[in-house]
Protein backbone atom coordinates (compact mmCIF):
# COMPACT_ATOMS: atom_id res chain seq x y z
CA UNK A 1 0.00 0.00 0.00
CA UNK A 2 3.15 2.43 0.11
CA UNK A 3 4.92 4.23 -2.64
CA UNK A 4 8.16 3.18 -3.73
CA UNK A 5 10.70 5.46 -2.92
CA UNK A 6 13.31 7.38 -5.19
CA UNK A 7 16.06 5.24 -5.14
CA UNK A 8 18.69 7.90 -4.29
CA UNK A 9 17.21 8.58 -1.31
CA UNK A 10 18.58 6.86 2.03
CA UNK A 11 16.65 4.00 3.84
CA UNK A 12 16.96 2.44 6.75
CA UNK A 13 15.11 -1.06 8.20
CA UNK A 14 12.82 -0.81 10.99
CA UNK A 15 11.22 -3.80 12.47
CA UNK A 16 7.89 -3.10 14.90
CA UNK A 17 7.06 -6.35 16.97
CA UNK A 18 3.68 -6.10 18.92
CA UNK A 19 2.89 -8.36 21.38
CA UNK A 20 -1.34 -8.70 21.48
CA UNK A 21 -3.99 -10.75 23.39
CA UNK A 22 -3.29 -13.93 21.18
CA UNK A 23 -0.73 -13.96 18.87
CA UNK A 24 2.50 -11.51 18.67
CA UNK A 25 3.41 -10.12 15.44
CA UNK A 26 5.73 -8.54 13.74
CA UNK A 27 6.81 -6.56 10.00
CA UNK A 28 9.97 -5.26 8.87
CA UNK A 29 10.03 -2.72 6.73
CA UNK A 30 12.34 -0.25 4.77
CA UNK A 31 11.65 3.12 5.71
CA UNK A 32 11.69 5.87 3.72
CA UNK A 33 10.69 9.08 5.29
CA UNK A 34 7.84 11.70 4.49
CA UNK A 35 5.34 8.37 5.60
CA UNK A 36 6.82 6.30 2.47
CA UNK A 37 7.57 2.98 3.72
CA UNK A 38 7.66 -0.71 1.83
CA UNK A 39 7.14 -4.13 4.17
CA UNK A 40 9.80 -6.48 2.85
CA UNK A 41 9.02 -9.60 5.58
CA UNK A 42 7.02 -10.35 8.25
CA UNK A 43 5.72 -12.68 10.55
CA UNK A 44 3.21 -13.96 13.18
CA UNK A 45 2.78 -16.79 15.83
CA UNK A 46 -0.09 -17.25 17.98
CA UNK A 47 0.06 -16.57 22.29
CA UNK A 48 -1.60 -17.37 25.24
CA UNK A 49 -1.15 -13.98 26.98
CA UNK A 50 -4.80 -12.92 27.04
CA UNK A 51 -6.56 -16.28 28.29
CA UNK A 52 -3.95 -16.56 30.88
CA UNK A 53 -4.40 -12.37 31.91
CA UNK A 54 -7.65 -12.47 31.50
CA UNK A 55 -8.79 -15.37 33.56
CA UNK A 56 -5.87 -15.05 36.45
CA UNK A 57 -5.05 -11.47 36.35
CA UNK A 58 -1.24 -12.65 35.26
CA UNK A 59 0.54 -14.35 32.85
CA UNK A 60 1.88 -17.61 33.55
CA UNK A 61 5.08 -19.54 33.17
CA UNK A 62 3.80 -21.46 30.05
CA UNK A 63 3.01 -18.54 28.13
CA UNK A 64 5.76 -16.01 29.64
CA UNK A 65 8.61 -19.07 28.01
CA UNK A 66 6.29 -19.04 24.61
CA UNK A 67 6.59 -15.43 24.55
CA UNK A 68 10.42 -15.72 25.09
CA UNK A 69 10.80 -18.51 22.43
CA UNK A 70 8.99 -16.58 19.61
CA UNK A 71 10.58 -13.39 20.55
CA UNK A 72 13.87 -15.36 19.96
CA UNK A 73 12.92 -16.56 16.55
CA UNK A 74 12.06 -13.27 15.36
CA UNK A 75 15.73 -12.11 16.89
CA UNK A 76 16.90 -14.52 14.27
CA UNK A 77 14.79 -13.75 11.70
CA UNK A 78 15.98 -10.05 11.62
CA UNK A 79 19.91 -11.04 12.13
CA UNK A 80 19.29 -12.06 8.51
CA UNK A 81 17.93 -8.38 7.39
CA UNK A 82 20.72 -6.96 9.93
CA UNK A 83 18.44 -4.89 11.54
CA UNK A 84 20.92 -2.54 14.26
CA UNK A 85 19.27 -3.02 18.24
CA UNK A 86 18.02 0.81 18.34
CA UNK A 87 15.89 0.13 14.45
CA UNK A 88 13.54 -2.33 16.76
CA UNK A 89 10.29 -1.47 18.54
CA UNK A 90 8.43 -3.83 20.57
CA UNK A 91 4.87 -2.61 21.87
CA UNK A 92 1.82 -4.22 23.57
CA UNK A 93 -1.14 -3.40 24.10
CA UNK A 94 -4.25 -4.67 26.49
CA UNK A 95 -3.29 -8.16 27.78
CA UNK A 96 0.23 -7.14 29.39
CA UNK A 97 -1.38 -3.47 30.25
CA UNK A 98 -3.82 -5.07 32.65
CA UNK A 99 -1.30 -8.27 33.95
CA UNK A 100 -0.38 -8.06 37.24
CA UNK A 101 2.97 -9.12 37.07
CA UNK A 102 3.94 -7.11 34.06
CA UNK A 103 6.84 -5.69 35.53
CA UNK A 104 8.41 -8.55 36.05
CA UNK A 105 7.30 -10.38 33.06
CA UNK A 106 8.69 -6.83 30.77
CA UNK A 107 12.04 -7.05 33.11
CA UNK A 108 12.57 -10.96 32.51
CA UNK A 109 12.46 -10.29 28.24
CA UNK A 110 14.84 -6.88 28.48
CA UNK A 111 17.15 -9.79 29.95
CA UNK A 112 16.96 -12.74 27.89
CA UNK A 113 16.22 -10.64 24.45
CA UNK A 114 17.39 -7.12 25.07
CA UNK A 115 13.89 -5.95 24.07
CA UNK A 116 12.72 -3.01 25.42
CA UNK A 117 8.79 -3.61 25.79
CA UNK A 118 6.46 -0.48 25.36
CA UNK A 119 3.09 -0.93 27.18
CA UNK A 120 0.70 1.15 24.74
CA UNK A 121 -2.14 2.58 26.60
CA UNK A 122 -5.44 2.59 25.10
CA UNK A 123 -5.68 6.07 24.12
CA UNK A 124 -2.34 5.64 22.34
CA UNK A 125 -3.83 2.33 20.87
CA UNK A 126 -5.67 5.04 19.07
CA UNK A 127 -3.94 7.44 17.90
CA UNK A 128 -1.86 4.89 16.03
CA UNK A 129 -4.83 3.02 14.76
CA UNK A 130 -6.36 6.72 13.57
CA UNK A 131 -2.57 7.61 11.80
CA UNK A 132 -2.80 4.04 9.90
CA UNK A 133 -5.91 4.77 8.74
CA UNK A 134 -5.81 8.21 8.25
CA UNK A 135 -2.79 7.74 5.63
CA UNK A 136 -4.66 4.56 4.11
CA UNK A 137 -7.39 6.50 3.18
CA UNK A 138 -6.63 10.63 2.72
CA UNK A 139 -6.39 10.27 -0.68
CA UNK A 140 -7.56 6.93 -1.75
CA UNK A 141 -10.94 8.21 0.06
CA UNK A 142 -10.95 11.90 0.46
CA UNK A 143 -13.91 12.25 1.96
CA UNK A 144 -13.28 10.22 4.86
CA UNK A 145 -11.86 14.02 6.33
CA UNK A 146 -15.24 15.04 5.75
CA UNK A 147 -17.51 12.29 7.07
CA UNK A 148 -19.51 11.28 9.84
CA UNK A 149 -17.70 7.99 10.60
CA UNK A 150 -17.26 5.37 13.10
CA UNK A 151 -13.64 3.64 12.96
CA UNK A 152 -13.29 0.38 14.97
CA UNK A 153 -11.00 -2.34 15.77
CA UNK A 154 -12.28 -5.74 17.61
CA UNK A 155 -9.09 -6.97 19.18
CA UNK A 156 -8.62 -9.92 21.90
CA UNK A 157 -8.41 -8.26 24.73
CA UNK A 158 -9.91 -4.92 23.49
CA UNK A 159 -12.56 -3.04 21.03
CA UNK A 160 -10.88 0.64 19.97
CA UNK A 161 -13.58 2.92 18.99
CA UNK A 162 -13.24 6.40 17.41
CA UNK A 163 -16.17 8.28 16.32
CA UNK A 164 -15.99 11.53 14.20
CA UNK A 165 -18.30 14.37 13.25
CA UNK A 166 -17.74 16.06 9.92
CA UNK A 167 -13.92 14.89 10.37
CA UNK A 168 -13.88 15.87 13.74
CA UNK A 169 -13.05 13.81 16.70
CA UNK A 170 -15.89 13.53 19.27
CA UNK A 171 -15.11 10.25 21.19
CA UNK A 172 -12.61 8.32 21.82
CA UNK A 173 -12.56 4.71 23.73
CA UNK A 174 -10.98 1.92 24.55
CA UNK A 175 -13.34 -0.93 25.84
CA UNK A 176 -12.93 -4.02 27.47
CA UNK A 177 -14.36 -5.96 25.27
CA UNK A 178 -12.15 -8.50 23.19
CA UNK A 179 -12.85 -12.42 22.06
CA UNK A 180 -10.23 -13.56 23.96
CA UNK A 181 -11.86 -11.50 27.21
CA UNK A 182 -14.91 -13.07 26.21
CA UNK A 183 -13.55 -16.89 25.18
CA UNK A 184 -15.36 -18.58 28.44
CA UNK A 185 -18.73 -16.75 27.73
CA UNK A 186 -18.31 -17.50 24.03
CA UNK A 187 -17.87 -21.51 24.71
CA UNK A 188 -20.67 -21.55 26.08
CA UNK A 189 -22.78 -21.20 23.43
CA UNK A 190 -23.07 -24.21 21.17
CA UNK A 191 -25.60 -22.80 19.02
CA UNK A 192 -24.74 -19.66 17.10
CA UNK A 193 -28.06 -18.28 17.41
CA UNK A 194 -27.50 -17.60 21.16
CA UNK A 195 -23.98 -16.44 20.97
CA UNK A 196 -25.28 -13.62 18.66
CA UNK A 197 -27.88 -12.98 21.15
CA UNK A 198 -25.55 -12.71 24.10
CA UNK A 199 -22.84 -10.59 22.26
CA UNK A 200 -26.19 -8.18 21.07
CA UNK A 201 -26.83 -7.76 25.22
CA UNK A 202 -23.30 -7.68 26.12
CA UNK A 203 -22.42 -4.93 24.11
CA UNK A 204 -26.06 -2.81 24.46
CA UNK A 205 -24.99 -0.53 27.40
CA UNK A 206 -22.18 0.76 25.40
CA UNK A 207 -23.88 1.87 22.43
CA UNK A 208 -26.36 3.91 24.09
CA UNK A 209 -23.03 5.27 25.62
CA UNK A 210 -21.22 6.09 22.69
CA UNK A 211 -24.61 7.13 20.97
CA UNK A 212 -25.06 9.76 23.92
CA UNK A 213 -22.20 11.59 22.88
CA UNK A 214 -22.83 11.37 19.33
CA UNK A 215 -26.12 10.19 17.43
CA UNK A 216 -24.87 6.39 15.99
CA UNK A 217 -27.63 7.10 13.29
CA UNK A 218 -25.76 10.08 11.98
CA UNK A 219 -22.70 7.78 11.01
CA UNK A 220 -22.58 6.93 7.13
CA UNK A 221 -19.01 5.71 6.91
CA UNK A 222 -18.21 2.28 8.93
CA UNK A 223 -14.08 1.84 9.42
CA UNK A 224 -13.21 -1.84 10.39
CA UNK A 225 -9.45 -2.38 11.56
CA UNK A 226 -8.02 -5.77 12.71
CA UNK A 227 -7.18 -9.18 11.28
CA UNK A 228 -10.91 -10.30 11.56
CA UNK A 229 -12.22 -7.45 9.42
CA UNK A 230 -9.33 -7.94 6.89
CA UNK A 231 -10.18 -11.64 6.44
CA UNK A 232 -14.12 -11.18 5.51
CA UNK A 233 -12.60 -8.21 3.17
CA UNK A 234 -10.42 -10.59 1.45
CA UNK A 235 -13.31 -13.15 1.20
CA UNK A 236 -16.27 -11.16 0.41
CA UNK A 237 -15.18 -7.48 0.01
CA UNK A 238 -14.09 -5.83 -3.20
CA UNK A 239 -10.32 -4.60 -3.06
CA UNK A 240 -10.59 -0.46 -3.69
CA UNK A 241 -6.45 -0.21 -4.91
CA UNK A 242 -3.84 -1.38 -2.41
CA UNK A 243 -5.38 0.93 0.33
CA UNK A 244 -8.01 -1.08 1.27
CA UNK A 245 -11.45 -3.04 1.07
CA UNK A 246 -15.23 -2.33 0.45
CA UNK A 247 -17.58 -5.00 1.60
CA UNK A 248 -21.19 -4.27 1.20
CA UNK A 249 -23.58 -4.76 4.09
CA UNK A 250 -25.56 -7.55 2.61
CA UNK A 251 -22.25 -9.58 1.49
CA UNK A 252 -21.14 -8.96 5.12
CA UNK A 253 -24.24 -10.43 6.72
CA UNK A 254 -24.49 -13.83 4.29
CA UNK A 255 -21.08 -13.91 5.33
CA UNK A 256 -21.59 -14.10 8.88
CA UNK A 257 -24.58 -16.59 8.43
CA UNK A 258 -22.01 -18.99 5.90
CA UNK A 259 -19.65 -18.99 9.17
CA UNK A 260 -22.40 -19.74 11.42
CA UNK A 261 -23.14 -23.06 9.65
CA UNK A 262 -19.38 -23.89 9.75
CA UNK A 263 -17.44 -25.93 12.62
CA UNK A 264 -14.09 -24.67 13.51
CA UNK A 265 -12.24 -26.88 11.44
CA UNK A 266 -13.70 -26.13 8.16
CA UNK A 267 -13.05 -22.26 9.35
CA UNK A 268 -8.93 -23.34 9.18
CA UNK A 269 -9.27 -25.55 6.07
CA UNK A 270 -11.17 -23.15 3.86
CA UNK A 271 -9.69 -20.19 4.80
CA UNK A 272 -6.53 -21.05 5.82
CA UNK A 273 -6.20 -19.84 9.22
CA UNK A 274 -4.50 -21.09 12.64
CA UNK A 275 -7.21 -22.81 14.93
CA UNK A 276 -7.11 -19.96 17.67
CA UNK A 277 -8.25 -17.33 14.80
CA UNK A 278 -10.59 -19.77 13.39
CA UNK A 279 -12.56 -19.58 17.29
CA UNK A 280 -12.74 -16.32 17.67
CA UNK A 281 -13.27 -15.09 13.87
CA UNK A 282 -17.13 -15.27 14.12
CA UNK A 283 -17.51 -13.37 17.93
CA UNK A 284 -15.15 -10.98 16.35
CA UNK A 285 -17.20 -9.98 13.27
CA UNK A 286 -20.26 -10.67 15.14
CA UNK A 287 -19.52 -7.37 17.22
CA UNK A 288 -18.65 -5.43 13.93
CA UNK A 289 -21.77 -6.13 12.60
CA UNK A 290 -23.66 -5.09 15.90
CA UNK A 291 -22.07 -1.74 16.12
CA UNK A 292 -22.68 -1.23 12.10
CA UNK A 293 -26.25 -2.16 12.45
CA UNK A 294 -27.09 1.20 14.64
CA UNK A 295 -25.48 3.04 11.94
CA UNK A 296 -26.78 4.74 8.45
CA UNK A 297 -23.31 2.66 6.76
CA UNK A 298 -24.19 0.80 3.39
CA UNK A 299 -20.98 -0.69 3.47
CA UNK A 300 -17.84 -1.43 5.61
CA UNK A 301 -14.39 0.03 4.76
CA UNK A 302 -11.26 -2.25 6.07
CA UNK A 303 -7.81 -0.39 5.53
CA UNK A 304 -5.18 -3.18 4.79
CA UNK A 305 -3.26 -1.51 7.95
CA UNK A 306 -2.90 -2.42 11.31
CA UNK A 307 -1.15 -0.54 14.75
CA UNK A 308 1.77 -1.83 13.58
CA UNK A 309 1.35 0.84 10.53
CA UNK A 310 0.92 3.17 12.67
CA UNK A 311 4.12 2.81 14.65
CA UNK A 312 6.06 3.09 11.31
CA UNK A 313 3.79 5.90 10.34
CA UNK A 314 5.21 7.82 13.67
CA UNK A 315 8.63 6.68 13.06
CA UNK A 316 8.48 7.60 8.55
CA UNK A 317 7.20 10.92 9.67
CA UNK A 318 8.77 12.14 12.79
CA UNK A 319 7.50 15.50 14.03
CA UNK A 320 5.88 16.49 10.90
CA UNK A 321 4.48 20.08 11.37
CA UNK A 322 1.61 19.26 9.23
CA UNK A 323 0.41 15.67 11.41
CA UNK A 324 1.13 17.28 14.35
CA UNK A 325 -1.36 20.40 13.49
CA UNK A 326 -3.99 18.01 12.53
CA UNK A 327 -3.54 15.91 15.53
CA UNK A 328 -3.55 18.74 17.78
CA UNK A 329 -6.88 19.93 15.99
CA UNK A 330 -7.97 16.57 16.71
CA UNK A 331 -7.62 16.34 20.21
CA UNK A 332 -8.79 19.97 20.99
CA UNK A 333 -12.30 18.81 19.17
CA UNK A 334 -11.64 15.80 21.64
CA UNK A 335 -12.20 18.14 24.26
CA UNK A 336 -14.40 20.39 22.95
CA UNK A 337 -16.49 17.22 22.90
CA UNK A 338 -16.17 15.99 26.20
CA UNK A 339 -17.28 19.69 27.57
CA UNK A 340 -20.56 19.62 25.39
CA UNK A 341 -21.34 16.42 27.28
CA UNK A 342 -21.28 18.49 30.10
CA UNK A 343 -23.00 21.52 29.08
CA UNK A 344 -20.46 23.93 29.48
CA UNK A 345 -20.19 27.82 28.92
CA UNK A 346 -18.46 27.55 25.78
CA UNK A 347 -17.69 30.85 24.80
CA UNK A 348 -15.97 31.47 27.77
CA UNK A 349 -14.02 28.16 27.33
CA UNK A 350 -12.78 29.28 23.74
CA UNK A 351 -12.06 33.51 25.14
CA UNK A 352 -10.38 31.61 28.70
CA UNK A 353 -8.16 29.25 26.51
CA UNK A 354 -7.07 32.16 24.06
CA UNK A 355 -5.97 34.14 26.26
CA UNK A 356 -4.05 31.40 28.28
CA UNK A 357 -2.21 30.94 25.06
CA UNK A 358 -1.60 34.27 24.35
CA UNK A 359 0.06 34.01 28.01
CA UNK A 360 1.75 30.79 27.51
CA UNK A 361 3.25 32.42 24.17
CA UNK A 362 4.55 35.89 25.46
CA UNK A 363 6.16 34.07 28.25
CA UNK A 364 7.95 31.32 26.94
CA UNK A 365 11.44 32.89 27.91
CA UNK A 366 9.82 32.78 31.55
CA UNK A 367 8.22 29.10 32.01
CA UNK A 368 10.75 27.05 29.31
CA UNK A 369 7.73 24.84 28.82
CA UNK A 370 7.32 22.84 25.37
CA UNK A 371 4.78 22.62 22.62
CA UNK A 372 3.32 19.73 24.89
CA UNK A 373 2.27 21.81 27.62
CA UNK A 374 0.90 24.48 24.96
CA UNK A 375 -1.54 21.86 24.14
CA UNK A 376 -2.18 20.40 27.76
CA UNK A 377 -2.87 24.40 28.98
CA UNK A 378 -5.24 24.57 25.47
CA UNK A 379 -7.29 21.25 26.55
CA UNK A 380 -7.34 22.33 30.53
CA UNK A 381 -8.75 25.71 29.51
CA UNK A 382 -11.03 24.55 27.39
CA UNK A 383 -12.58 22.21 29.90
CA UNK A 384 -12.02 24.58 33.20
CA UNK A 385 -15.37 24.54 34.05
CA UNK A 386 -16.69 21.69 33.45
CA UNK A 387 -17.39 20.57 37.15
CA UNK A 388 -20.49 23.27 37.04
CA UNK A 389 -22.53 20.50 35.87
CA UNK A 390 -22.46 18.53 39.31
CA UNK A 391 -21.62 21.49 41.64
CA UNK A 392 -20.59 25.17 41.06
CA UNK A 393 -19.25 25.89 44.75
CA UNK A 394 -16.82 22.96 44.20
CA UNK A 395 -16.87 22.89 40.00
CA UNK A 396 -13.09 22.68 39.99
CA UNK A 397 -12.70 19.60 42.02
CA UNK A 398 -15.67 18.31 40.28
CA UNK A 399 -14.03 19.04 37.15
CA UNK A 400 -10.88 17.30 38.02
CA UNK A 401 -13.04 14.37 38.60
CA UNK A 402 -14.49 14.44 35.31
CA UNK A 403 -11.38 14.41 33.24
CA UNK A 404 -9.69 12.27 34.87
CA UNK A 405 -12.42 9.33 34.48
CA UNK A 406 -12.93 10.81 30.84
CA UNK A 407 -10.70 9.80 27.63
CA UNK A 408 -9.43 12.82 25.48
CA UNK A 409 -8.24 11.34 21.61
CA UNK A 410 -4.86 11.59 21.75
CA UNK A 411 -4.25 12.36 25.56
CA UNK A 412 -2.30 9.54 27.32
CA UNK A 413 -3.24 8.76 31.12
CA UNK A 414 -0.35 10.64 32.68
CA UNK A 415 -1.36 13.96 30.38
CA UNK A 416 -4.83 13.26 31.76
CA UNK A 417 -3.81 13.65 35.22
CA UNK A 418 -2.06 17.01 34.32
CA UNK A 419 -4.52 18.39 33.35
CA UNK A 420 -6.81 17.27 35.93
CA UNK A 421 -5.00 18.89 38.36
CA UNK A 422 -4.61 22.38 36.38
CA UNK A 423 -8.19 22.46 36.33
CA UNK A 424 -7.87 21.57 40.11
CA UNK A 425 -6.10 24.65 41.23
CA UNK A 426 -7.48 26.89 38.63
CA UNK A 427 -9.45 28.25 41.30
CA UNK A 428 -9.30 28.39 45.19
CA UNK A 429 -6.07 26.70 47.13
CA UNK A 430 -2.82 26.59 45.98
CA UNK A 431 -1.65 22.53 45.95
CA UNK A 432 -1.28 21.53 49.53
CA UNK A 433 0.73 17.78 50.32
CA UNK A 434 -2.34 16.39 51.39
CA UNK A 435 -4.04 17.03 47.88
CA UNK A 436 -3.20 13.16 46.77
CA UNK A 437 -3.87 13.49 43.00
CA UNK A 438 -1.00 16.18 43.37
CA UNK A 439 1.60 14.55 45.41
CA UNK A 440 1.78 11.82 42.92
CA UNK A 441 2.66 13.39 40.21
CA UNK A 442 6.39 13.16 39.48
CA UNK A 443 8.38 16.83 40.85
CA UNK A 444 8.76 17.52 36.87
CA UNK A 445 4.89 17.11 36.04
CA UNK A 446 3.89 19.27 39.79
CA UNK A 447 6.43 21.97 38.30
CA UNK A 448 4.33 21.73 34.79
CA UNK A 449 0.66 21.91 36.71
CA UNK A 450 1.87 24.82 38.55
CA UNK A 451 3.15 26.98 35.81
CA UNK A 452 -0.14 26.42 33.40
CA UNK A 453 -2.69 26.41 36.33
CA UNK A 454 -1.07 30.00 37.11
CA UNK A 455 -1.12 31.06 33.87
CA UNK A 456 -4.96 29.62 33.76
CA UNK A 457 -6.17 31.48 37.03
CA UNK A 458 -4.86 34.85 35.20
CA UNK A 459 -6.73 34.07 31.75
CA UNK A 460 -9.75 33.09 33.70
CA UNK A 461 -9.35 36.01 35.37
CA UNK A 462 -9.52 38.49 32.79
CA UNK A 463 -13.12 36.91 31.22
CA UNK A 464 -14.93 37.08 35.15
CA UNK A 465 -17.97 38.13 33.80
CA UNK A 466 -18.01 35.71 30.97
CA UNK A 467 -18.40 38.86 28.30
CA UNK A 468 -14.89 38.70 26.67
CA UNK A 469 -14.64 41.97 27.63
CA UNK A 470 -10.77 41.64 27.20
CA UNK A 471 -10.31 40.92 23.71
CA UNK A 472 -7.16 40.76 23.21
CA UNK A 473 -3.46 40.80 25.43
CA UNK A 474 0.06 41.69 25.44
CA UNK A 475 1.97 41.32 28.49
CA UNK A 476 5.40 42.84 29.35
CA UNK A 477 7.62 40.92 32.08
CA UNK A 478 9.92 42.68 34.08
CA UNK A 479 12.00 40.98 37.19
CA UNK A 480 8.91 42.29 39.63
CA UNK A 481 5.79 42.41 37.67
CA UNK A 482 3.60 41.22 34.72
CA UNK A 483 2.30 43.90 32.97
CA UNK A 484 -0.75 43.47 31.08
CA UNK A 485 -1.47 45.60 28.14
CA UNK A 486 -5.50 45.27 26.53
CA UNK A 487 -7.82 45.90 23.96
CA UNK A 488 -10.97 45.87 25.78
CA UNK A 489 -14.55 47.05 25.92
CA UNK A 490 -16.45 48.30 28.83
CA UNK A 491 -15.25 48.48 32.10
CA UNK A 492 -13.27 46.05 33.68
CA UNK A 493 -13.60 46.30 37.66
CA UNK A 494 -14.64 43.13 38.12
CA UNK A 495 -11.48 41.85 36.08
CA UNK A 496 -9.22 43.83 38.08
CA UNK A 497 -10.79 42.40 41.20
CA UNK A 498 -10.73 39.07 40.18
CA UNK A 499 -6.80 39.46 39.29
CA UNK A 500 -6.02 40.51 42.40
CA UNK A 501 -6.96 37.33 44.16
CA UNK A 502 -5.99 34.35 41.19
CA UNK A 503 -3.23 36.57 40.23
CA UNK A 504 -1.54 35.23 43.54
CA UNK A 505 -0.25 32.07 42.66
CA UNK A 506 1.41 33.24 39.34
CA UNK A 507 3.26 35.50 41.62
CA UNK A 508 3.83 32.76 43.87
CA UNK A 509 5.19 30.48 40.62
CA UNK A 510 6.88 33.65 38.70
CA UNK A 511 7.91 35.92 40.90
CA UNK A 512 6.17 38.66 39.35
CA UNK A 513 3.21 40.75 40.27
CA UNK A 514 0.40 40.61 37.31
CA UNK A 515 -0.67 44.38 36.89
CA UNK A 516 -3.77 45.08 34.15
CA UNK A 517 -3.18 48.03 32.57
């Protein structure tokens, strides 16, 4: 699915392992740069990890030595392409996130392999899955920027969902839902009939979730990821160029009730599958086609990419300004999102969050923080008063609540917490060491909440009444004081008032009292 490069340019081999619920995986590929990459080899051998974490909570000796055997091979395998230590990346994703003993389990292969294991969370689950797909389809599909669209990925310990508004991100989850999470349930059920009818309950709660936060009829564009969605493409879809697949929904239906009248073993003899993918291919599509059927989709699109595409994605592009802009864009509408759920004032969100910027900007030289934090002040403002929809006396502990059981696209779990406690001490006491959400933050990430809830308190400040009567700053440090300067309309006593008091702890961070001119 990727261009071939100009031959005088300079590649290098990059080999992405990922280590999932049941089987561990993994492509080499010769990178390119600018997101051009070609997959020369690749391979994949099937795991226990997810029935063992899963069931106990751990994984066990059987499958911990498996692990280490076909991590091994694949050591081997890419000794032939000579592939240098620091050109491999080894992820996983839900069954080691959630095993107890994954420490020790991570520690035991950086010894015996030298492989560094990255736990991906779910939200970065993701953001990869939305990069792989994004670069399958921006041009083979334009209007996928455009649509209404559901993407989704069934895995075995997981189900990533992603839903979009006109292009827009409004939700993003990761739920525990996966066949291999489900494999004692699913054996169960002798008669296909009933396992349809369990999965249809199962899964019911969280569609009227996801279709609170954004009408499921309003979808026309259905995005399958994942090995089970790539095999029905290949069987009953129509291939769309090397980018990916277009099954229609009747096709995909007669194909689910063909695999319903089919044992296990004709599922690995006519389709050529290992027996563990052959048990849980019909569960897997089974949930696809419940989540399509509350949709308006015709037809299902499967990209020919996995998370694995993604990771070379990320490592072909590097910081590319114009991915970076669009994911930043992506998880501000994240956000945006999440407030609407709440009801929030959202003019004064967008004036508050402007103006922090504006701040965050004009002092750079002052708070040395990065582009990161930019975006971390961006989504805390945004979202600063979201707690006034269970309490206003206490809306900013409320509203660290929220966000910090709430997923943001493109926010890991650590930024959550950030900017949890930002919107914390946006108001009222300064952090205290028996605030607990605050103490355990590393010292480098307490600095970081300090600096941006300051700045906050003094944007907040300047829109009190909530009439954006400050339109527009520019401030002038000096060793003592922050000066200030506005374009404004009206008067502005209650603005200087309310500066006097959450202007404290910027002094308190700074060093400098904030004057309003």
């Amino acid at each position: 699915m990727h261009k071939q490069a100009d031959t005088n340019e300079t590649t290098e081999l990059i080999a992405v392992i990922d280590i999932g619920s049941s089987a561990i995986r993994m492509v080499i590929a010769e990178l390119h740069g600018h997101g051009d990459w070609r997959v020369i080899d690749s391979a994949d051998r099937p795991v226990a990890l997810g029935r063992d974490v899963f069931r106990t909570g751990s994984v066990k000796r059987e499958a911990a030595m498996q692990t280490l055997q076909i991590l091994r091979s694949f050591q081997e395998q890419m000794a032939g392409w000579q592939i240098a230590d620091d050109h491999i990346k080894v992820i996983a994703t839900s069954a080691l996130r959630e095993a107890r003993n994954r420490e020790t389990f991570v520690d035991k292969v950086a010894l015996r392999t030298g492989f560094e294991i990255e736990i991906i969370e779910g939200i970065e689950a993701n953001r990869l899955t939305y990069m792989a797909v994004r670069h399958a389809l921006h041009k083979a599909r334009p209007g996928f920027s455009r649509s209404n669209a559901v993407i989704m990925e069934v895995g075995g310990g997981s189900t990533e969902v992603m839903l979009m508004n006109a292009g827009r991100m409004v939700a993003a989850h990761t739920l525990n839902l996966g066949t291999v999470r489900l494999d004692k349930e699913i054996k169960t059920f002798t008669d296909s009939g009933y396992l349809e009818r369990f999965l249809r309950g199962h899964v019911h709660p969280t569609l009227e979730t996801l279709d609170s936060e954004f009408s499921l009829k309003k979808i026309k564009l259905f995005i399958a990821v994942g090995g089970d969605a790539r095999l029905a493409a290949r069987e009953v879809g129509k291939e769309m160029g090397q980018s990916y697949h277009l099954i229609q929904k009747e096709a995909f239906g007669r194909f689910l009730r063909r695999l319903q009248s089919m044992s296990i073993d004709e599922c690995v003899q006519r389709m050529h599958m290992s027996y563990d993918d052959a048990e849980t291919l019909l569960p897997g599509l089974l949930i696809y086609q419940t989540f399509m059927e509350q949709t308006r989709a015709t037809e299902m699109v499967v990209p020919n990419v996995s998370i694995r595409d993604g990771v070379l994605l990320g490592l072909s592009e590097g910081n590319a300004a114009p991915l970076e802009q669009e994911f930043h864009e992506q998880i501000t509408a994240s956000a945006l999102s999440l407030g609407r759920k709440y009801s929030f004032d959202e003019q004064h969100a967008r004036h508050t969050a402007n103006l922090a910027l504006k701040l965050f900007d004009q002092l750079r030289d002052d708070h040395g923080l990065d582009d990161q934090c930019y975006l971390l002040l961006e989504v805390a403002a945004l979202l600063h008063e979201v707690g006034n929809f269970i309490s206003t006396g206490s809306h900013h502990k409320h509203g660290q609540y929220i966000i910090m059981n709430s997923e943001i696209f493109g926010l890991h779990r650590n930024e959550m917490r950030i900017v949890g406690n930002v919107v914390r001490y946006h108001r009222k006491s300064m952090p205290l060491s028996s605030h607990i959400q605050f103490v355990s933050l590393s010292q480098e990430d307490r600095i970081i909440v300090m600096k941006l809830a300051a700045m906050l308190r003094v944007a907040d400040a300047l829109d009190r009444g909530h009439r954006a009567r400050v339109i527009d700053i520019e401030v002038e440090p000096t060793d003592e004081e922050l000066v200030i300067k506005c374009q404004r309309r009206g008067d502005l006593t209650a603005e200087r008032m309310a500066l006097a008091n959450k202007g404290k702890m910027f002094e308190e961070v700074f060093g400098m009292t904030v004057v309003l001119e």
